[in-house]
N, C-alpha and C. Protein backbone atom coordinates (compact mmCIF):
# COMPACT_ATOMS: atom_id res chain seq x y z
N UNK A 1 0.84 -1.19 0.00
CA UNK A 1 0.00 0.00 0.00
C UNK A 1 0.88 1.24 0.00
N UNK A 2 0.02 2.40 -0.43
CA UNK A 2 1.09 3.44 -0.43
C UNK A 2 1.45 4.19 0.34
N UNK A 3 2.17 5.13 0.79
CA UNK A 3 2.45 5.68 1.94
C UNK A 3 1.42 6.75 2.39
N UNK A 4 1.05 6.56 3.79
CA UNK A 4 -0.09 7.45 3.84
C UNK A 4 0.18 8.88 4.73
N UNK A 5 -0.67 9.43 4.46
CA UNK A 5 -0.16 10.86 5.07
C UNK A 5 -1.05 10.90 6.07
N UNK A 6 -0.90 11.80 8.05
CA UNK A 6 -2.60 11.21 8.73
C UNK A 6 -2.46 12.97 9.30
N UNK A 7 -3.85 13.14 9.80
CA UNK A 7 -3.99 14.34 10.21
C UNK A 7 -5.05 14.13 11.70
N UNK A 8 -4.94 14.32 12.93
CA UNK A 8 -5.63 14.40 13.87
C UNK A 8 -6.35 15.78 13.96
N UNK A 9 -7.71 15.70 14.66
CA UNK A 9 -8.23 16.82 15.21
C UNK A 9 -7.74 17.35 16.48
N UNK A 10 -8.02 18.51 16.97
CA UNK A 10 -7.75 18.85 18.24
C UNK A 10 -8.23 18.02 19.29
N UNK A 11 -9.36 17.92 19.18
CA UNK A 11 -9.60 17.62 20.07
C UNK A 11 -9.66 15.65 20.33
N UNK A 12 -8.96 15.21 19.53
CA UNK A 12 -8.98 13.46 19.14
C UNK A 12 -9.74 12.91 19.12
N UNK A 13 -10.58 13.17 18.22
CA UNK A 13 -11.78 12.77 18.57
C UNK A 13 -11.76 11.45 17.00
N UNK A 14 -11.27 12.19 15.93
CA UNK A 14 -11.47 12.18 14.46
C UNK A 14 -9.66 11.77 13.97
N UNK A 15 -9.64 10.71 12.97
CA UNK A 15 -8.37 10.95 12.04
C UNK A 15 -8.75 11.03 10.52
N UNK A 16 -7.85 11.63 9.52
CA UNK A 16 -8.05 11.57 8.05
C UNK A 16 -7.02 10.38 7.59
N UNK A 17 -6.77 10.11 7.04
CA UNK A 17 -5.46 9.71 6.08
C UNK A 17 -5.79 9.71 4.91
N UNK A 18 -4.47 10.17 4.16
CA UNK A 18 -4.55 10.65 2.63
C UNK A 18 -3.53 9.42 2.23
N UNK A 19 -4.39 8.73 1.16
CA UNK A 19 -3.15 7.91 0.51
C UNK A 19 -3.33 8.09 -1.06
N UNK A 20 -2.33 7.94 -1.74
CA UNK A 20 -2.77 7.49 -3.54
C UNK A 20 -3.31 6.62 -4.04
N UNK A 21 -3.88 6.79 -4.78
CA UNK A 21 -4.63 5.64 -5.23
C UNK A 21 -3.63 5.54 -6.56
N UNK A 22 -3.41 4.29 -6.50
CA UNK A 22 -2.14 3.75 -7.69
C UNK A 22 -2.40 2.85 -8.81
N UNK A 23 -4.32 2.23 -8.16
CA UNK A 23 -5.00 1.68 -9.21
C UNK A 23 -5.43 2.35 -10.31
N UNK A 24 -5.47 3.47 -10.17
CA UNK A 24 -6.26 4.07 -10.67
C UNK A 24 -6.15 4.37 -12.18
N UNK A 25 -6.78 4.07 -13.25
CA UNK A 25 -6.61 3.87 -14.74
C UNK A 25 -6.52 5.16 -15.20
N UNK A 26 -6.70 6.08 -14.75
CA UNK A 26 -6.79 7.29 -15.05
C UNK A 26 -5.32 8.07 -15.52
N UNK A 27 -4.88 8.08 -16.59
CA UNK A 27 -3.43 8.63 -16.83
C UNK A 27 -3.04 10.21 -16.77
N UNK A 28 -4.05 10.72 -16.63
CA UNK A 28 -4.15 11.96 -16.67
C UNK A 28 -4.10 12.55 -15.64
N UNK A 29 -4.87 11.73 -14.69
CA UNK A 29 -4.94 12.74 -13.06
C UNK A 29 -5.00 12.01 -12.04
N UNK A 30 -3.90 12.07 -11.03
CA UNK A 30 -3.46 11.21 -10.38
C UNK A 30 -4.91 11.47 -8.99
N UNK A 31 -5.54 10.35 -8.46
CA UNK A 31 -6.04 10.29 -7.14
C UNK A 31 -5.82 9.70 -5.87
N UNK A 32 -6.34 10.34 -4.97
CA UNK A 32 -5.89 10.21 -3.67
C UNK A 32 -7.25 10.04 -2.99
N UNK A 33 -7.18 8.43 -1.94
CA UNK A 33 -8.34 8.15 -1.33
C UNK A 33 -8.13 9.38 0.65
N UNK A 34 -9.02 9.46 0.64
CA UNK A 34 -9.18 10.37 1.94
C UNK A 34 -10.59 8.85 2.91
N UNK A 35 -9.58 8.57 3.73
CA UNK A 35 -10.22 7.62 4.88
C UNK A 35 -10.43 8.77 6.07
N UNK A 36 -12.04 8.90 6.41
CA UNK A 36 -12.38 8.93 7.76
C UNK A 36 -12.59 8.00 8.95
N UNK A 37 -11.58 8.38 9.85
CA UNK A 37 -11.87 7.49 11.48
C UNK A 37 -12.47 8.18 12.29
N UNK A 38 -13.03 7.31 13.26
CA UNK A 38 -13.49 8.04 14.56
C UNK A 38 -12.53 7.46 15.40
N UNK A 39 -11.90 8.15 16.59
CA UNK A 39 -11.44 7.49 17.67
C UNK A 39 -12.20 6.63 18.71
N UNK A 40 -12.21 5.63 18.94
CA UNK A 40 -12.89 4.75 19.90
C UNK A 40 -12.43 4.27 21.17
N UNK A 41 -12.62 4.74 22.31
CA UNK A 41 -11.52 4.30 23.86
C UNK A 41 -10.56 4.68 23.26
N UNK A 42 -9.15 5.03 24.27
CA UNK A 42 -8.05 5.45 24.22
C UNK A 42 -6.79 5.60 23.19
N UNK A 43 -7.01 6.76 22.66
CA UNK A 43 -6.50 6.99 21.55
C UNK A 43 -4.73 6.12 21.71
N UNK A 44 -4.56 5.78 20.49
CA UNK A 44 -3.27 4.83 20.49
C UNK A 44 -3.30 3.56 20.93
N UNK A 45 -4.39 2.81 21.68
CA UNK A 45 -4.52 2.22 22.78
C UNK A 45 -5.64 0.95 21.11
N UNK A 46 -6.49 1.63 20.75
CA UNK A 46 -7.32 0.94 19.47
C UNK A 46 -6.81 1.72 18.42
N UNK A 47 -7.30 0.85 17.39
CA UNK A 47 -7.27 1.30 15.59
C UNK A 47 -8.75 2.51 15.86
N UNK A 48 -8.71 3.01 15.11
CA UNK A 48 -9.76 4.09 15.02
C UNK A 48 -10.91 3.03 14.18
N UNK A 49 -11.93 3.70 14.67
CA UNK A 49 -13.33 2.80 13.63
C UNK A 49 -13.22 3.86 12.19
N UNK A 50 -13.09 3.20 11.08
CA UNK A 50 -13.01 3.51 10.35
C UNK A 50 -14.67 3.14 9.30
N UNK A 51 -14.71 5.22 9.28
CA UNK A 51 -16.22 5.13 9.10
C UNK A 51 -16.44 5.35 6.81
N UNK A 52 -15.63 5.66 6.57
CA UNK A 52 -15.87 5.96 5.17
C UNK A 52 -14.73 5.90 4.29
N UNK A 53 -14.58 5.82 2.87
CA UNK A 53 -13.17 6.81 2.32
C UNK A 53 -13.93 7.16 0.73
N UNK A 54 -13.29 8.17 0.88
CA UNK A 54 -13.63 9.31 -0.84
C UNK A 54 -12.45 8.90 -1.42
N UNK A 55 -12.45 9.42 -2.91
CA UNK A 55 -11.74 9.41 -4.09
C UNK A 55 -11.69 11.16 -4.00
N UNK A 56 -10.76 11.52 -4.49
CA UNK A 56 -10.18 12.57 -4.60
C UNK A 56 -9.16 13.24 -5.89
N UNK A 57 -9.08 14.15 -6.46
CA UNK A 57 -8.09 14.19 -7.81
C UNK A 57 -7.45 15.03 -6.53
N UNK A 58 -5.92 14.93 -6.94
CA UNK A 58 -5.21 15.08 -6.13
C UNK A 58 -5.19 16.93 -5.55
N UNK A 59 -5.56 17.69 -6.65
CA UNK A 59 -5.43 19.14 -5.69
C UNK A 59 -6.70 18.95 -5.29
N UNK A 60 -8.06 18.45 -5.58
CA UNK A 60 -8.84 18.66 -4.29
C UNK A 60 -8.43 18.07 -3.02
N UNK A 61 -7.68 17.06 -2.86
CA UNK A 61 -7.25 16.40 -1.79
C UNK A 61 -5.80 17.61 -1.06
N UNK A 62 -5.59 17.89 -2.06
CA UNK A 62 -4.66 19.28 -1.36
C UNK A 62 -5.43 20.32 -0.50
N UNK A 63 -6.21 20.88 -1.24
CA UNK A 63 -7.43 21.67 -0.77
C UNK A 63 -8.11 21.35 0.66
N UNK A 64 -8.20 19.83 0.78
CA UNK A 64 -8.77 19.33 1.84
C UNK A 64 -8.05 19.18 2.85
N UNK A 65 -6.76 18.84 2.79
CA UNK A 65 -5.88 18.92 3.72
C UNK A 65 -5.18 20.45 4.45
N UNK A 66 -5.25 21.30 3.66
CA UNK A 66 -5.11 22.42 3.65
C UNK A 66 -5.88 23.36 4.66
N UNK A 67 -7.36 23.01 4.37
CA UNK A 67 -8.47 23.67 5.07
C UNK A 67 -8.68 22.54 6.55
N UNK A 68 -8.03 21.93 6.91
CA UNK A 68 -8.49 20.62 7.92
C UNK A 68 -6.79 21.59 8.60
N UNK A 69 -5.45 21.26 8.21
CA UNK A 69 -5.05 22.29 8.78
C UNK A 69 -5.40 23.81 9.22
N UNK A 70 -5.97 24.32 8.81
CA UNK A 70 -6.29 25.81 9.52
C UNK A 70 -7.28 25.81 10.31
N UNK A 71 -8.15 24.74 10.16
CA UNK A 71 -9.29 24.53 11.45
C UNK A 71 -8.40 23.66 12.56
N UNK A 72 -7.37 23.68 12.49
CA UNK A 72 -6.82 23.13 13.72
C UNK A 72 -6.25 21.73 13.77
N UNK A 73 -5.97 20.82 12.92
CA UNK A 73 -5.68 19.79 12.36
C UNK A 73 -4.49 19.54 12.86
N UNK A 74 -3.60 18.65 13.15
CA UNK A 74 -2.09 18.54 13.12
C UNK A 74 -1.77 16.89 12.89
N UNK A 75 -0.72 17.27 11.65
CA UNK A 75 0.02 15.46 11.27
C UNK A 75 -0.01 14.66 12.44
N UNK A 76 0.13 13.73 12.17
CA UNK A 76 0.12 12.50 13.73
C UNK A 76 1.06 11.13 12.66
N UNK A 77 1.57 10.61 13.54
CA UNK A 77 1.57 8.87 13.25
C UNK A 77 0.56 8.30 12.38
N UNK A 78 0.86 7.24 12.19
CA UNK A 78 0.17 5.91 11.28
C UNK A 78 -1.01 5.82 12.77
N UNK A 79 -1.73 5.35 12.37
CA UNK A 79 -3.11 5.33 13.73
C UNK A 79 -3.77 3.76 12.84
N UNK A 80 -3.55 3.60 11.70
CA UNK A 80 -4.81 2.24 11.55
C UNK A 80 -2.88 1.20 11.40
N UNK A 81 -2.63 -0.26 11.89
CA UNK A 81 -1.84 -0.77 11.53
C UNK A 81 -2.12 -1.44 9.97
N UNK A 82 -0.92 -1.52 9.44
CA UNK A 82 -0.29 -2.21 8.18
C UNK A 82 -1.60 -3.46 8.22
């Protein structure tokens, strides 16, 4: 799998991770899946419940990461294991 990028909320409640999508037939425009978690009991302690994931062309996935930083967001660790 590809290397993923993760973003926590302030308040830990929530994680994102941004990865590439490498299947993707599309030669023209590269995408990036965006996974939502919820945190469940003690953060680090469980895998996050992992509630959804979008498809993304990669500057909207810029965009998204972008605006998730200025509401308060900050990189974290790997949070779901390999």
């Amino acid at each position: 799998m590809a290397r993923g990028y993760w973003l926590i909320n302030s308040n830990r409640s929530e994680v994102r991770r941004f990865t590439e999508n490498r299947a993707s037939e599309d030669q023209f425009n590269k995408y990036v899946f965006v996974d939502y978690g919820k945190i469940v009991g003690v953060f680090g302690k469980e895998a996050p419940l992992l509630q959804r994931r979008e498809e993304f062309k990669l500057e909207e996935a810029r965009e998204i990461w972008e605006k998730l930083i200025s509401q308060g967001w900050r990189r974290t660790e790997e949070v779901w294991s390999k």
